[in-house]
C-alpha atoms as a PDB file:
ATOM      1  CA  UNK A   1      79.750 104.729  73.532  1.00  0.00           C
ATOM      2  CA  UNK A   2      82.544 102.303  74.001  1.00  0.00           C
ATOM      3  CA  UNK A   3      82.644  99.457  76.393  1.00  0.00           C
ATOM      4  CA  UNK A   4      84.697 100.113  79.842  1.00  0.00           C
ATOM      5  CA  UNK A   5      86.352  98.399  81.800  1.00  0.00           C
ATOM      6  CA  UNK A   6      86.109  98.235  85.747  1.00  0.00           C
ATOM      7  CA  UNK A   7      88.980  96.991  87.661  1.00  0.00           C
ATOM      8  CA  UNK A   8      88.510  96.926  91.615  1.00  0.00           C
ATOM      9  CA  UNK A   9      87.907  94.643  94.696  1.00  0.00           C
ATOM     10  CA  UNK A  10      84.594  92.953  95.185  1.00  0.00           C
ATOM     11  CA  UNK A  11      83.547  91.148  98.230  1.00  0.00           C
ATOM     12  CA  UNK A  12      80.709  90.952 100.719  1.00  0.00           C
ATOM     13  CA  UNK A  13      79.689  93.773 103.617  1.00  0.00           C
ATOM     14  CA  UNK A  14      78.662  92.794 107.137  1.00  0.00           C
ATOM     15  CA  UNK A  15      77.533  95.957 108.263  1.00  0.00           C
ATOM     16  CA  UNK A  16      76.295  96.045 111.978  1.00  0.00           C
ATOM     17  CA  UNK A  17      74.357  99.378 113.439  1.00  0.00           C
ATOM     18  CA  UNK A  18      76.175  99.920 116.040  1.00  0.00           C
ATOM     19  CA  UNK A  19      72.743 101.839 117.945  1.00  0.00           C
ATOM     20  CA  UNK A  20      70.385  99.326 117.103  1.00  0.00           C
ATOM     21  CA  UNK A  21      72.593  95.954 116.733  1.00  0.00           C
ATOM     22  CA  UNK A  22      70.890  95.087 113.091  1.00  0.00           C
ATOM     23  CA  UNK A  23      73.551  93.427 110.674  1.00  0.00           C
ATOM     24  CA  UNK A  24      73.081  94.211 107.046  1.00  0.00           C
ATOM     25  CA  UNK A  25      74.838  91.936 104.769  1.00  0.00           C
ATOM     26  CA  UNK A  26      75.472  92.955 101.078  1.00  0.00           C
ATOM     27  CA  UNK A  27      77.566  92.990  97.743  1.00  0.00           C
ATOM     28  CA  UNK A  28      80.432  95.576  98.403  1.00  0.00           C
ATOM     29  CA  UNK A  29      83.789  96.627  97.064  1.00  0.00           C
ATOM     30  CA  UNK A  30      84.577  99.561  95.309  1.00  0.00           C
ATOM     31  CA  UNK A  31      84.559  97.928  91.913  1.00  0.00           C
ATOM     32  CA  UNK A  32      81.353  96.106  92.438  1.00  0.00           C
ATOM     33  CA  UNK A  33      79.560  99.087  93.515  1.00  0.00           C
ATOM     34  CA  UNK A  34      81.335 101.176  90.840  1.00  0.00           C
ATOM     35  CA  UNK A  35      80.443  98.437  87.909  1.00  0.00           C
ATOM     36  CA  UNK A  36      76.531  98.019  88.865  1.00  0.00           C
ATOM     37  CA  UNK A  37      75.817 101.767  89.393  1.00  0.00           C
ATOM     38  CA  UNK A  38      77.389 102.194  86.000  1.00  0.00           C
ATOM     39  CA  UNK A  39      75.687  99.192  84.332  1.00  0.00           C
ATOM     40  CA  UNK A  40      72.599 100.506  85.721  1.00  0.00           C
ATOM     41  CA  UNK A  41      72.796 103.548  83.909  1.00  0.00           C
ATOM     42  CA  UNK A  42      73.215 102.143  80.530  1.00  0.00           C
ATOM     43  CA  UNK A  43      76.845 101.662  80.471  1.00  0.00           C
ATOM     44  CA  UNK A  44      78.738  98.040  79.130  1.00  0.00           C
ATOM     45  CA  UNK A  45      80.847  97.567  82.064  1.00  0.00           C
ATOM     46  CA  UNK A  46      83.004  94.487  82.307  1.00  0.00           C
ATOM     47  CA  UNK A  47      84.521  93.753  85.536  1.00  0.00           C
ATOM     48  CA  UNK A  48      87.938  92.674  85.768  1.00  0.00           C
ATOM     49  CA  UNK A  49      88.520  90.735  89.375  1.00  0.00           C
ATOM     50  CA  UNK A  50      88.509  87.918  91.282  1.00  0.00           C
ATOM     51  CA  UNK A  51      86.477  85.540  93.988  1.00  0.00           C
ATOM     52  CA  UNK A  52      86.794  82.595  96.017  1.00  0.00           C
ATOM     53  CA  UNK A  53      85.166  79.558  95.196  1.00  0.00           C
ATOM     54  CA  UNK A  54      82.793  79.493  97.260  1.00  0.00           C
ATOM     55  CA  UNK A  55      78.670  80.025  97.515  1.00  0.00           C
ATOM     56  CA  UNK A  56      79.318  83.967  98.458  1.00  0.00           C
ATOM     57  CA  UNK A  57      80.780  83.948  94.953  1.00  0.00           C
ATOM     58  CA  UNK A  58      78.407  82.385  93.241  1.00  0.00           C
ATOM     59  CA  UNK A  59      75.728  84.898  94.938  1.00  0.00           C
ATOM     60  CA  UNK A  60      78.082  87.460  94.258  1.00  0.00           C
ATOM     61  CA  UNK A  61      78.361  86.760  90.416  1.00  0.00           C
ATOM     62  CA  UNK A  62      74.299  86.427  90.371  1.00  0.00           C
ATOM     63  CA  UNK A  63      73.846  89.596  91.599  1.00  0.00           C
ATOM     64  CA  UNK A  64      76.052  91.261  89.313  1.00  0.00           C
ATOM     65  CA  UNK A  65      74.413  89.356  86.842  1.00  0.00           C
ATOM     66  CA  UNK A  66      71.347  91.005  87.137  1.00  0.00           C
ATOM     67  CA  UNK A  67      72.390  94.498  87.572  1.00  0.00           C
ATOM     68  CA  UNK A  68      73.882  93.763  83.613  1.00  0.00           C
ATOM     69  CA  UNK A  69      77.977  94.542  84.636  1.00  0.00           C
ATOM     70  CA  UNK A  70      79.929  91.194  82.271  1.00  0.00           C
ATOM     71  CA  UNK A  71      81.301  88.743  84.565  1.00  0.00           C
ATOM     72  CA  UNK A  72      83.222  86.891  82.200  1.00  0.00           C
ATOM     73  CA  UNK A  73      86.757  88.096  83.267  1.00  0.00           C
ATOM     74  CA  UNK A  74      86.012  87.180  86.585  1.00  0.00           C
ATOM     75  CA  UNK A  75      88.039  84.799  87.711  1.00  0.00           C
ATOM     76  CA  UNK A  76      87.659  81.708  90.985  1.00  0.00           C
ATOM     77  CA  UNK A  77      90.342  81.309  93.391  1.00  0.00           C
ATOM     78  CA  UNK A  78      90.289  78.395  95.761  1.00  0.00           C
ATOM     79  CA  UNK A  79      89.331  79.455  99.223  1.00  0.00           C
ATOM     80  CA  UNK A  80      86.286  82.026 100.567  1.00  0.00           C
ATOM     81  CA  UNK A  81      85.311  84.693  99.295  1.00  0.00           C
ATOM     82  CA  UNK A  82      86.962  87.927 101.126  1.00  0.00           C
ATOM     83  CA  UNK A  83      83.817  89.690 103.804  1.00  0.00           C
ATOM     84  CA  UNK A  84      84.907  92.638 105.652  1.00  0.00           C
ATOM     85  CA  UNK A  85      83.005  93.238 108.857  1.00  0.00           C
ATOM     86  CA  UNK A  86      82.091  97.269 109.071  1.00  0.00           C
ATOM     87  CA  UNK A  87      80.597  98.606 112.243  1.00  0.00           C
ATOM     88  CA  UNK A  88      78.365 102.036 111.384  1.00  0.00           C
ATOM     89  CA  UNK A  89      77.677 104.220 113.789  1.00  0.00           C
ATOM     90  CA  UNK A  90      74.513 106.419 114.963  1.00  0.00           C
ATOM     91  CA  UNK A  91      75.835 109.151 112.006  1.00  0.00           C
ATOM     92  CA  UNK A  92      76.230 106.464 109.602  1.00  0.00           C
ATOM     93  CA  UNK A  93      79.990 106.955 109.500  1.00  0.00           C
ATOM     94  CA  UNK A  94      81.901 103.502 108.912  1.00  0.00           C
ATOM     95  CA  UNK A  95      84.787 101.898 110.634  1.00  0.00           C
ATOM     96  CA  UNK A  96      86.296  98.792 108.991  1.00  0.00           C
ATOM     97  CA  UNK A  97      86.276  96.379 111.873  1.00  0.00           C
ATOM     98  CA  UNK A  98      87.647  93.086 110.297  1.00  0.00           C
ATOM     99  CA  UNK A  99      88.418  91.771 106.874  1.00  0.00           C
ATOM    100  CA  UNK A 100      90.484  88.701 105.462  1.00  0.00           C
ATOM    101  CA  UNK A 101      94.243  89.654 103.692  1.00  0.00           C
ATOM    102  CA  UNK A 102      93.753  89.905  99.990  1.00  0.00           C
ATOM    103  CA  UNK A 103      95.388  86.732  99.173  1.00  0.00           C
ATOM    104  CA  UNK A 104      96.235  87.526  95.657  1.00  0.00           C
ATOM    105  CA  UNK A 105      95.930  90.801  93.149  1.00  0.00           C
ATOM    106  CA  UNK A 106      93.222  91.987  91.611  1.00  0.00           C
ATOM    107  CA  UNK A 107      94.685  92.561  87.835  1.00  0.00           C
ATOM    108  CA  UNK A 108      94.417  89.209  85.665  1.00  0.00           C
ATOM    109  CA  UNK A 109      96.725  88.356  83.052  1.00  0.00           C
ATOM    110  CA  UNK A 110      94.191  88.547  79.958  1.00  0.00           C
ATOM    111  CA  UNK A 111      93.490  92.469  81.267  1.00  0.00           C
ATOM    112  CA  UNK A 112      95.902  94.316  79.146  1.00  0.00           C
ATOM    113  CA  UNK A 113      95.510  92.315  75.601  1.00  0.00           C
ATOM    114  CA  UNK A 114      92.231  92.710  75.868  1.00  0.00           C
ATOM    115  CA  UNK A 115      92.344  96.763  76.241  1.00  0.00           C
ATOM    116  CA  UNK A 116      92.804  98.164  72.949  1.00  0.00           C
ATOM    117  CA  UNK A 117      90.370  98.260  70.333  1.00  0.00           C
ATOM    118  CA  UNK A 118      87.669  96.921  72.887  1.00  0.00           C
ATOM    119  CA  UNK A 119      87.110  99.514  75.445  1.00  0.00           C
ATOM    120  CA  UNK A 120      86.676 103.031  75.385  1.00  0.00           C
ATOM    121  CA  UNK A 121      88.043 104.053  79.100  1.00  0.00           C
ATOM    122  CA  UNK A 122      89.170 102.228  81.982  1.00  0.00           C
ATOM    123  CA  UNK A 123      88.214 103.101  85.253  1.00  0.00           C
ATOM    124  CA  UNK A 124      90.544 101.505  88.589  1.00  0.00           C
ATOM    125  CA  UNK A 125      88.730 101.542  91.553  1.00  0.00           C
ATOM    126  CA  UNK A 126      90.032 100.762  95.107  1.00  0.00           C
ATOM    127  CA  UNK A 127      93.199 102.255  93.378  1.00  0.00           C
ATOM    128  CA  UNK A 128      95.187 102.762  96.378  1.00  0.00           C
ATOM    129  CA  UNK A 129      94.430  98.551  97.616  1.00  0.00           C
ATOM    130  CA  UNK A 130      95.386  97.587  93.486  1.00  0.00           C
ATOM    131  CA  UNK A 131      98.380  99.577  94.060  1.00  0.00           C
ATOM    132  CA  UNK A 132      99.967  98.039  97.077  1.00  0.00           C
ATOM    133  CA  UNK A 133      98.875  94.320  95.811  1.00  0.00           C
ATOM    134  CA  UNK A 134     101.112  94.976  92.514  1.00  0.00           C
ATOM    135  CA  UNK A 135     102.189  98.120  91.630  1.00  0.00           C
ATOM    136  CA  UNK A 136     104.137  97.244  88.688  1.00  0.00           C
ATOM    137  CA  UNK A 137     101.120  95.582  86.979  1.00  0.00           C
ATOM    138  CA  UNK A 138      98.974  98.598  87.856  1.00  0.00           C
ATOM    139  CA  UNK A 139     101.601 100.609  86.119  1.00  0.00           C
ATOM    140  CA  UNK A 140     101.760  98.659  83.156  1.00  0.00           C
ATOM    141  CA  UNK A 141      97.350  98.632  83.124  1.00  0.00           C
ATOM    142  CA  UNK A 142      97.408 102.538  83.261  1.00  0.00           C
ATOM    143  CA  UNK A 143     100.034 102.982  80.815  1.00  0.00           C
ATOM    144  CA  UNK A 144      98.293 100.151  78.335  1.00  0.00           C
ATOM    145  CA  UNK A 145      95.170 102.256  78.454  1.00  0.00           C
ATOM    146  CA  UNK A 146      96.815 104.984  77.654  1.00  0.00           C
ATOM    147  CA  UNK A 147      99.050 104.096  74.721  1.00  0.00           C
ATOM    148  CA  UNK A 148      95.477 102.539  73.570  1.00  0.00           C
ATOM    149  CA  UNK A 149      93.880 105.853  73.764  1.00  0.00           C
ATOM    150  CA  UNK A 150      91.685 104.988  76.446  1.00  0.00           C
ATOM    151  CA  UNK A 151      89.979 107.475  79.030  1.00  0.00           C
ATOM    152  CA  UNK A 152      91.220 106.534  82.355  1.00  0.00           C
ATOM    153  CA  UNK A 153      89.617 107.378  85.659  1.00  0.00           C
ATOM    154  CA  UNK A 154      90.915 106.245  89.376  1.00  0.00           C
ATOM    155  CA  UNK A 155      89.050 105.953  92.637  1.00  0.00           C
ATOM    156  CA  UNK A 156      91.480 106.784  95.571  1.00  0.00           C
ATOM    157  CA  UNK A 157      90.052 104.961  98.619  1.00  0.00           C
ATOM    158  CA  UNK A 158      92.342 105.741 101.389  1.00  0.00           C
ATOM    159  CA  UNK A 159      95.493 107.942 102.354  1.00  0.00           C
ATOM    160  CA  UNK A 160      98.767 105.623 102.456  1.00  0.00           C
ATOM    161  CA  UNK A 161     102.084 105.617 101.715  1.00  0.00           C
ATOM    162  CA  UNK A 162     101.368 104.408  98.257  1.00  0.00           C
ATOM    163  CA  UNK A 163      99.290 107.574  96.977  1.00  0.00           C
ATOM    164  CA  UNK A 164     102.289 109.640  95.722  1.00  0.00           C
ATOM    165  CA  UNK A 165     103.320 106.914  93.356  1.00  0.00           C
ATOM    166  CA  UNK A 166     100.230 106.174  92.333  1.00  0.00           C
ATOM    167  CA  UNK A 167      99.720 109.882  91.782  1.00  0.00           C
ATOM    168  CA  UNK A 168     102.720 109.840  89.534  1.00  0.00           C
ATOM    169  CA  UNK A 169     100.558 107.984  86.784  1.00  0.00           C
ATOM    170  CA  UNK A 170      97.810 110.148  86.010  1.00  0.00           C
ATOM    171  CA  UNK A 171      97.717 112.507  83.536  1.00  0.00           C
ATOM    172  CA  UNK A 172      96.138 115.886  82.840  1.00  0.00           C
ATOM    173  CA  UNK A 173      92.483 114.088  80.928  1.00  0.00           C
ATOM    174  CA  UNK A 174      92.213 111.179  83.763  1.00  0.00           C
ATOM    175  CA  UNK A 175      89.285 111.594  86.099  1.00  0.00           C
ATOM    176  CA  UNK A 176      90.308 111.659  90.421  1.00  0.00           C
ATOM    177  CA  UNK A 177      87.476 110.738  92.572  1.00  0.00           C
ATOM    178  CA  UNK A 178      88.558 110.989  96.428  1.00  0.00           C
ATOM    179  CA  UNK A 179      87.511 112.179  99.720  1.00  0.00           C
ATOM    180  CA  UNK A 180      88.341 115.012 101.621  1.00  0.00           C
ATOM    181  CA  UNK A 181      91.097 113.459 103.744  1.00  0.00           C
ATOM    182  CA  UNK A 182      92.854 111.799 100.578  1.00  0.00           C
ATOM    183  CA  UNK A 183      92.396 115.611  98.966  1.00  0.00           C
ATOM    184  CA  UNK A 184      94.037 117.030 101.412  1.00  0.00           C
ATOM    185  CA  UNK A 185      97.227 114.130 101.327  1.00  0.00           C
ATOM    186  CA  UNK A 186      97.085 115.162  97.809  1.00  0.00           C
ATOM    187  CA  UNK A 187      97.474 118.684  97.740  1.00  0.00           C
ATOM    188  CA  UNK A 188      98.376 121.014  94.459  1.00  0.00           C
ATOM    189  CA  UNK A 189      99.576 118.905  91.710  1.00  0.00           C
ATOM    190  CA  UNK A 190      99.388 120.655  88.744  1.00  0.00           C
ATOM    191  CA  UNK A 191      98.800 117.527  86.620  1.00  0.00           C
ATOM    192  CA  UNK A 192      95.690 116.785  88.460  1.00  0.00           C
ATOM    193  CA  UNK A 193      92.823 118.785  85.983  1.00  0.00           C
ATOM    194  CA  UNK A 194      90.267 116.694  86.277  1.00  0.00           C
ATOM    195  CA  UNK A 195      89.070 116.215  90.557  1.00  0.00           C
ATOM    196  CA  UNK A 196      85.554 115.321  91.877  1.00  0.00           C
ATOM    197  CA  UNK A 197      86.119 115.152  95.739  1.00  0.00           C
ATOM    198  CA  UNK A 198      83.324 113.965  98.154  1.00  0.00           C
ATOM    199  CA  UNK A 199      82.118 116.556 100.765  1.00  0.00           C
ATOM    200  CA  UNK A 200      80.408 113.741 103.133  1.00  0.00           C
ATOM    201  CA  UNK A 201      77.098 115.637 103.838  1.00  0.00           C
ATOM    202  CA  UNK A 202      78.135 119.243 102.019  1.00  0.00           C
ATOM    203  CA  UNK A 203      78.117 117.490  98.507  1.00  0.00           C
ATOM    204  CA  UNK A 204      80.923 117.458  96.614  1.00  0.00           C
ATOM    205  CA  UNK A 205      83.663 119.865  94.500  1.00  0.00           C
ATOM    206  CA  UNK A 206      84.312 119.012  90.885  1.00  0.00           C
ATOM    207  CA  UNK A 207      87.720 120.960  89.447  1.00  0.00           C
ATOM    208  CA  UNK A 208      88.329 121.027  85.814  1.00  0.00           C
ATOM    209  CA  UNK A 209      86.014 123.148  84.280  1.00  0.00           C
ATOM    210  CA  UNK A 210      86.639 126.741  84.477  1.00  0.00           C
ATOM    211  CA  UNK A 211      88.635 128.596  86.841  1.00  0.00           C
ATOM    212  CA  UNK A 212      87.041 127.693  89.877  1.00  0.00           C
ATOM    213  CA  UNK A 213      85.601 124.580  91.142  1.00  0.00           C
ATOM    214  CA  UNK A 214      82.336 123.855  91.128  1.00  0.00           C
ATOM    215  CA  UNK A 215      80.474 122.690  94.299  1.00  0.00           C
ATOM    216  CA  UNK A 216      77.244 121.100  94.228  1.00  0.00           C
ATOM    217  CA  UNK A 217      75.503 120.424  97.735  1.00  0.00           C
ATOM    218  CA  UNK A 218      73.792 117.629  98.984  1.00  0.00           C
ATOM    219  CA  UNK A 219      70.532 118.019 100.272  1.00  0.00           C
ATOM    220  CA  UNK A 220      70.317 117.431 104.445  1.00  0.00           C
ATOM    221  CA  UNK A 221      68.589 113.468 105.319  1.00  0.00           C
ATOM    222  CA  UNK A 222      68.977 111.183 108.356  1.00  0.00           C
ATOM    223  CA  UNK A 223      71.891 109.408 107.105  1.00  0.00           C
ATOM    224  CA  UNK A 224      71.857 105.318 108.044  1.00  0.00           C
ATOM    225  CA  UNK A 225      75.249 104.450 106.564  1.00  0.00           C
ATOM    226  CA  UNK A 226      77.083 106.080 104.009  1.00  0.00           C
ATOM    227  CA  UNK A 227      79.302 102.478 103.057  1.00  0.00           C
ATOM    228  CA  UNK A 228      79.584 102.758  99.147  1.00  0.00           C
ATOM    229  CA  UNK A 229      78.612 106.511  98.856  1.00  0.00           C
ATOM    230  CA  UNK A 230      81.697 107.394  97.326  1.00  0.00           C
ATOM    231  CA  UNK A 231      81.614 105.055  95.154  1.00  0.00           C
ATOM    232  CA  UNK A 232      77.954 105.563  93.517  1.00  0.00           C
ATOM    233  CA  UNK A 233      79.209 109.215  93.511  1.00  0.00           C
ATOM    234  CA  UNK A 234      81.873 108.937  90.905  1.00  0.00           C
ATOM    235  CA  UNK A 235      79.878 106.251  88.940  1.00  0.00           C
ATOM    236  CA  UNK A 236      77.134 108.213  88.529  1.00  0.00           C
ATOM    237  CA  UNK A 237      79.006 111.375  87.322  1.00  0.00           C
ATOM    238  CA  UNK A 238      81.357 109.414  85.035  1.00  0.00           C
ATOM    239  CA  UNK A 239      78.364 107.756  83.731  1.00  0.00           C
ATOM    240  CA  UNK A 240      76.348 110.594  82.914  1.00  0.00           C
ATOM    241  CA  UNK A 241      79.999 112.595  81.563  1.00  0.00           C
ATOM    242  CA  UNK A 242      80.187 109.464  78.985  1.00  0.00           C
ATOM    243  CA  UNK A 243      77.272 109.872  77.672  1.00  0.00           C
ATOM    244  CA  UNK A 244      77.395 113.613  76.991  1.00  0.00           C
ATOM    245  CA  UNK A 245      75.728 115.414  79.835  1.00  0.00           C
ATOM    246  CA  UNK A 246      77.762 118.582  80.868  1.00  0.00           C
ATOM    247  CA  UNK A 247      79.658 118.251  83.475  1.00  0.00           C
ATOM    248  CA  UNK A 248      77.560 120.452  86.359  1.00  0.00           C
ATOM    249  CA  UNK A 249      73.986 118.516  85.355  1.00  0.00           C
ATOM    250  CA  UNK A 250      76.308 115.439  85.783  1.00  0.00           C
ATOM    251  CA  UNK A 251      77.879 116.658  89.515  1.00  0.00           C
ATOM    252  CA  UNK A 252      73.957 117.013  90.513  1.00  0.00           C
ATOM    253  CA  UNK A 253      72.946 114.076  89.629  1.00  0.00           C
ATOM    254  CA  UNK A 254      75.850 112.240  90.974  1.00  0.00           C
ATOM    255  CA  UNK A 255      75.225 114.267  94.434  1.00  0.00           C
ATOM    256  CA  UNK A 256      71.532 113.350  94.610  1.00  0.00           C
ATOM    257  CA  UNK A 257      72.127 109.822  94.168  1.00  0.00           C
ATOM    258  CA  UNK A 258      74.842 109.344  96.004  1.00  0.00           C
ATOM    259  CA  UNK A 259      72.785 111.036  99.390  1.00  0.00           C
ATOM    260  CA  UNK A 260      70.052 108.692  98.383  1.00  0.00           C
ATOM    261  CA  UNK A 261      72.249 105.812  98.775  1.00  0.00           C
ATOM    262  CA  UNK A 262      73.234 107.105 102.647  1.00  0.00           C
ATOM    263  CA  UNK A 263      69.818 107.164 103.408  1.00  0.00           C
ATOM    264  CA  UNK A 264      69.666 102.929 103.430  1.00  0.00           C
ATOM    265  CA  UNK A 265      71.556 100.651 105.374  1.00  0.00           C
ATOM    266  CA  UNK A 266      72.750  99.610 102.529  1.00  0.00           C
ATOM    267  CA  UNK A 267      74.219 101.033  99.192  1.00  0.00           C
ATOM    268  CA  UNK A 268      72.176  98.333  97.214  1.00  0.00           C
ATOM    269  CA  UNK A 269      68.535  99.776  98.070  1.00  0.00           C
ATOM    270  CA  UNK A 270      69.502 102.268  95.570  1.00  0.00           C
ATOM    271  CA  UNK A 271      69.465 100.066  92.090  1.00  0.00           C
ATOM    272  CA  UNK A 272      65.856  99.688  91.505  1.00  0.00           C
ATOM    273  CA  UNK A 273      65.145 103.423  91.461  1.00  0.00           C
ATOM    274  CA  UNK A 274      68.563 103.525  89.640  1.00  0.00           C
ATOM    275  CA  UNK A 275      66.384 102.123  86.464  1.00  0.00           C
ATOM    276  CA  UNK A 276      66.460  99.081  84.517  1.00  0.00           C
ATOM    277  CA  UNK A 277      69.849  97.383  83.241  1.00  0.00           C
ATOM    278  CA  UNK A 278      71.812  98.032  79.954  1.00  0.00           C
ATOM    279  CA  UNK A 279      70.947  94.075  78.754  1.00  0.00           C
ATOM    280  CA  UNK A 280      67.006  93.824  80.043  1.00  0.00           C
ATOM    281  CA  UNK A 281      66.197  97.015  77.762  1.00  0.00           C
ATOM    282  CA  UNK A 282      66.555 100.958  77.386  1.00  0.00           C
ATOM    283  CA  UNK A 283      67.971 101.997  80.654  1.00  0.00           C
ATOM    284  CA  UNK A 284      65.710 105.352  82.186  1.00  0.00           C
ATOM    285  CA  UNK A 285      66.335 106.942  85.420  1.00  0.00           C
ATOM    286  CA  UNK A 286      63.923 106.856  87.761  1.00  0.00           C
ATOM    287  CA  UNK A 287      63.273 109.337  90.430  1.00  0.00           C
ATOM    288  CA  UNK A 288      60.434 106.710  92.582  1.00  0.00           C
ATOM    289  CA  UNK A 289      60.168 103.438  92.950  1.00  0.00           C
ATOM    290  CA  UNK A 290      59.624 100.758  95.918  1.00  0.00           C
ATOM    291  CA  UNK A 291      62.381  99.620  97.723  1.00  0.00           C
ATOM    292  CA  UNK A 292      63.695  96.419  98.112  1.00  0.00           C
ATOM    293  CA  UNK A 293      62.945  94.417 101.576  1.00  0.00           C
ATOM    294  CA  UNK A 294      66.198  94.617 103.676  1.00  0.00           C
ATOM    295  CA  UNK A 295      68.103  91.293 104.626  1.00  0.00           C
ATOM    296  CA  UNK A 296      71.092  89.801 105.441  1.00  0.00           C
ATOM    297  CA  UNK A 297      71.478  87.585 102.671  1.00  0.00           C
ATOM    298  CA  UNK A 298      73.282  88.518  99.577  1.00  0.00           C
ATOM    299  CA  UNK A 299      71.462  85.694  97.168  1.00  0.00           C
ATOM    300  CA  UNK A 300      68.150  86.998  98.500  1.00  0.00           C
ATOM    301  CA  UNK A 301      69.108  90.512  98.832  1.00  0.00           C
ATOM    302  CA  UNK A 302      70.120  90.100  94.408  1.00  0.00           C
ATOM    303  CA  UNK A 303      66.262  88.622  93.746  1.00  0.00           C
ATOM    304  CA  UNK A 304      64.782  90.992  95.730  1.00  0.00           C
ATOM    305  CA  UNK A 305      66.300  94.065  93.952  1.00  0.00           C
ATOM    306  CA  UNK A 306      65.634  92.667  90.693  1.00  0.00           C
ATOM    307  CA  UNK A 307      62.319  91.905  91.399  1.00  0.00           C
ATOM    308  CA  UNK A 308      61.361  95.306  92.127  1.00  0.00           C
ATOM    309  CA  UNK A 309      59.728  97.556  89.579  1.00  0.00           C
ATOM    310  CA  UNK A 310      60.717 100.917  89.095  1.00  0.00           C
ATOM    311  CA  UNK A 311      59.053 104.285  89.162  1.00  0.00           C
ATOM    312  CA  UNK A 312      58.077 107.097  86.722  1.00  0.00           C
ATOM    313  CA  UNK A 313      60.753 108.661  84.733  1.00  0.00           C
ATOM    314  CA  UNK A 314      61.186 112.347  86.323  1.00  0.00           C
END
């Protein structure tokens, strides 16, 4: 299939349990996690963002590196890289504690000259954060994609004053991944075909496809911390939708690995059972595999993964 695009935050997690006082530090943002759960699976995924200029970014790049998402539109700001410190609690629920102003938007200027002709769907992530930062040049993005004939797909990740606007873009064929709360801000819009809406632990609801929705559940774990969950969910289903699974196989799979991921303290431990990426050879998805150690250290936490091997095909 065609190339996509992935245009989102990425930054670094600091994720302390708050029972046990261990800090987990790791790659995070909705389109990072978005972009190497898709790569992983055998999509081109080219990330459109942008870092400090610092040595979190240069970890940050090398880890994306290796889970085969492009880099090349990524683009160095002077100054730090943004970390956002997340407390996680006993239930693995997540409270954003701290986290640096984003001092600039997301969107760079090459993004919408480089749409058509060269990529087959465009997916905004963080969607609600891109929104607020520049609305008008999200606009103009989702509109480019569209006049391109681009699919489109948008990750809500919180309920604000912005999400009726935003709303106001999307079409009948774009994808909405959300969560419960930002369903129920929402609420009947008749434009809005296409929905996959996280559950938390009951799985998820996918509208679209028939008169009812379907609802796929997840199976019950001991949940550690479900940062990026959402996230892995709607790449894993878009993934598998773009390369021509039907749409309930797709909601499973997307449901399994997304509970997988909560059962980690953190959303990276995931990518070697994930498979291997699109530019080391024939991605396959693997249902074993060892585990990466756990650490707090993003550059070490990237060679770790990578060195990894992966399981048996199921």
């Amino acid at each position: 299939m065609d190339a996509i695009v992935c245009v989102g935050p990425l930054l670094v997690d600091r994720c302390r349990q708050m029972d046990t006082g261990a800090v987990h530090e790791s790659p995070g943002g909705n389109g990072l996690i978005f972009a190497c759960v898709a790569a992983r699976l055998g999509l081109e995924v080219h990330l459109f963002g942008q870092l400090g200029s610092d040595g979190r970014a240069a970890e940050l790049r090398a880890f994306l590196a290796r889970q085969g998402v492009e880099t090349g539109a990524l683009h160095a700001l002077p100054g730090p890289t943004k970390v956002a410190d997340i407390d996680v609690d006993a239930q693995g629920q997540w409270n954003l504690t701290r986290a640096e102003p984003h001092r600039f938007p997301y969107l760079s200027p090459e993004i919408l000259p480089a749409l058509p002709g060269r990529f087959g769907h465009l997916h905004v992530a963080g969607a609600n954060s891109l929104w607020r930062a520049a609305p008008e040049a999200t606009r103009q993005l989702m509109q480019a994609a569209a006049q391109a004939g681009m699919g489109l797909s948008v990750g809500c990740n919180r309920v604000g004053s912005e999400l009726p606007a935003l709303l106001d873009q999307i079409g009948p064929e774009t994808w909405l991944f959300c969560n419960q709360e930002e369903a129920a801000a929402i609420g009947p819009r008749p434009q809005l075909c296409r929905q996959l809406v996280s559950l938390g632990a009951r799985g998820a609801q996918l509208s679209g496809f028939g008169p009812a929705p379907l609802e796929q559940p997840a199976r019950l774990v001991r949940v550690l911390s479900t940062v990026g969950a959402g996230d892995i969910l709607s790449a894993v289903f878009l993934a598998a939708v773009l390369r021509g699974q039907a749409a309930e196989a797709a909601l499973q799979s997307a449901v399994e690995w997304a509970t997988r991921s909560v059962e980690r303290p953190t959303w990276s431990g995931i990518l070697p059972e994930l498979g291997v990426c699109r530019r080391t050879r024939e991605t396959e998805c693997c249902a074993g595999g060892s585990m990466p150690r756990r650490t707090t250290q993003v550059a070490r936490m990237a060679v770790e993964e990578d060195n990894e091997g992966s399981g048996p095909p199921p």
